[in-house]
Protein backbone atom coordinates (compact mmCIF):
# COMPACT_ATOMS: atom_id res chain seq x y z
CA UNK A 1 104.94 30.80 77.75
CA UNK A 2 104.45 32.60 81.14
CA UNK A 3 104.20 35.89 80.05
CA UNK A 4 101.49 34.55 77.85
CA UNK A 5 99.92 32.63 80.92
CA UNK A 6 100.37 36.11 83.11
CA UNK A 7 98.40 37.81 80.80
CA UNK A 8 95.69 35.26 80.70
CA UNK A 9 95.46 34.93 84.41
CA UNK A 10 95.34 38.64 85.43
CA UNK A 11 91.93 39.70 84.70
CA UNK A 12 90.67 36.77 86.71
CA UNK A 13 91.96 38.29 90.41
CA UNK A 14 89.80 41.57 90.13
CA UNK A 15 86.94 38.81 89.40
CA UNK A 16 88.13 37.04 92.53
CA UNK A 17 88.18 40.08 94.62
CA UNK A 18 84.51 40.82 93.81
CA UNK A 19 83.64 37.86 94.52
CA UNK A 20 84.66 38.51 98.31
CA UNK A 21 82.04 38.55 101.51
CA UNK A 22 82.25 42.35 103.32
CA UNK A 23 80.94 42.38 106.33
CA UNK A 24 77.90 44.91 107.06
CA UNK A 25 79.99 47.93 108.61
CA UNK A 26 76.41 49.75 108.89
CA UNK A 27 75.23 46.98 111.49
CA UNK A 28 78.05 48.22 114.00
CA UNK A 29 77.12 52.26 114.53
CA UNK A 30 75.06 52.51 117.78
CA UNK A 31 72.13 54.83 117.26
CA UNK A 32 73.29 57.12 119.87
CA UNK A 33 76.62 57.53 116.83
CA UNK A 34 74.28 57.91 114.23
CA UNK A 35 72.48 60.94 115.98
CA UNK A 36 75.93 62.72 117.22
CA UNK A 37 76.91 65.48 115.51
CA UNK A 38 79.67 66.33 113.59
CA UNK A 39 82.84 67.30 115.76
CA UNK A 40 84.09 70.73 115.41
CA UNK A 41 87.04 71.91 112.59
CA UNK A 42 89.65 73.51 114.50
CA UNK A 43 92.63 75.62 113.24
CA UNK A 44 95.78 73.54 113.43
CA UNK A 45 97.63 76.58 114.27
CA UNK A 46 96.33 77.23 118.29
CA UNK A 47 97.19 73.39 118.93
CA UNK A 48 100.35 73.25 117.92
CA UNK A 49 101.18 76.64 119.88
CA UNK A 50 100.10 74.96 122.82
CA UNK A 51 102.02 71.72 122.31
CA UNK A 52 105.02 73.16 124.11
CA UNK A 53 106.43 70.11 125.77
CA UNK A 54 109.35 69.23 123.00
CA UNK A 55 109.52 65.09 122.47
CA UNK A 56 112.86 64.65 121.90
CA UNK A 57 115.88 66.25 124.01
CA UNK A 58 119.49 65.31 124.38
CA UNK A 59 118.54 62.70 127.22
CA UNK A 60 116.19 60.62 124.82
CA UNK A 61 118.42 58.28 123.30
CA UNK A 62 120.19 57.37 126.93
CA UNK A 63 117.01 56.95 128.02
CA UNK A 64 115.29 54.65 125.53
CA UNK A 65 118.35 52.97 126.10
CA UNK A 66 118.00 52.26 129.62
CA UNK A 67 114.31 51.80 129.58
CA UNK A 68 115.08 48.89 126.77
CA UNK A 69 118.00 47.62 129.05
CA UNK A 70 115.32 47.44 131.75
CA UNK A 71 112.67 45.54 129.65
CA UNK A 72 115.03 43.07 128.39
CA UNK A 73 116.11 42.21 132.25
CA UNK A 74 112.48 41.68 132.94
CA UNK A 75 111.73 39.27 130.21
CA UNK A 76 114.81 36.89 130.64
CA UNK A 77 113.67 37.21 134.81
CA UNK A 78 110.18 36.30 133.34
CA UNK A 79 111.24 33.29 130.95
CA UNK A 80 113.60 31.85 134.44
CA UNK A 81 110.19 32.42 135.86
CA UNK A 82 108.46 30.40 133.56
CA UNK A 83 110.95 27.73 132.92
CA UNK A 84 111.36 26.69 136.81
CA UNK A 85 107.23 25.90 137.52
């Protein structure tokens, strides 16, 4: 019986779905957008040869740790905070 029901009920949702309100994206471009140009196309080659600065070294994960560590202190010194007003 539910298969039967399934199959019964599933071309109703892409009805519901067109029956949805989208809001008027044109309404929210300024006019000084709709007269900028295009940016530029760049080669992705040149910016990744000047991305130098490696994001991950051998220090990261002590790091993160501490920095977590840190952040956890704050909040429970934050929620004392709160609870004692």
């Amino acid at each position: 019986m539910r298969p039967v029901l399934f199959l019964l009920l599933t071309p109703l949702f892409p009805l519901c779905a067109g029956c949805a309100q989208l809001p008027d994206l044109d309404d929210h471009v300024t006019p000084a957008a709709r007269q900028a140009p295009y940016p530029a196309l760049v080669p992705l080659e040149p910016l990744l040869a000047g991305a130098t600065e490696t994001a991950i070294s051998e220090n990261t994960d002590p790091q993160l740790r501490a920095r977590a560590a840190a952040l956890r202190a704050r909040a429970q010194r934050m929620r004392q905070a709160a609870g004692q007003e």
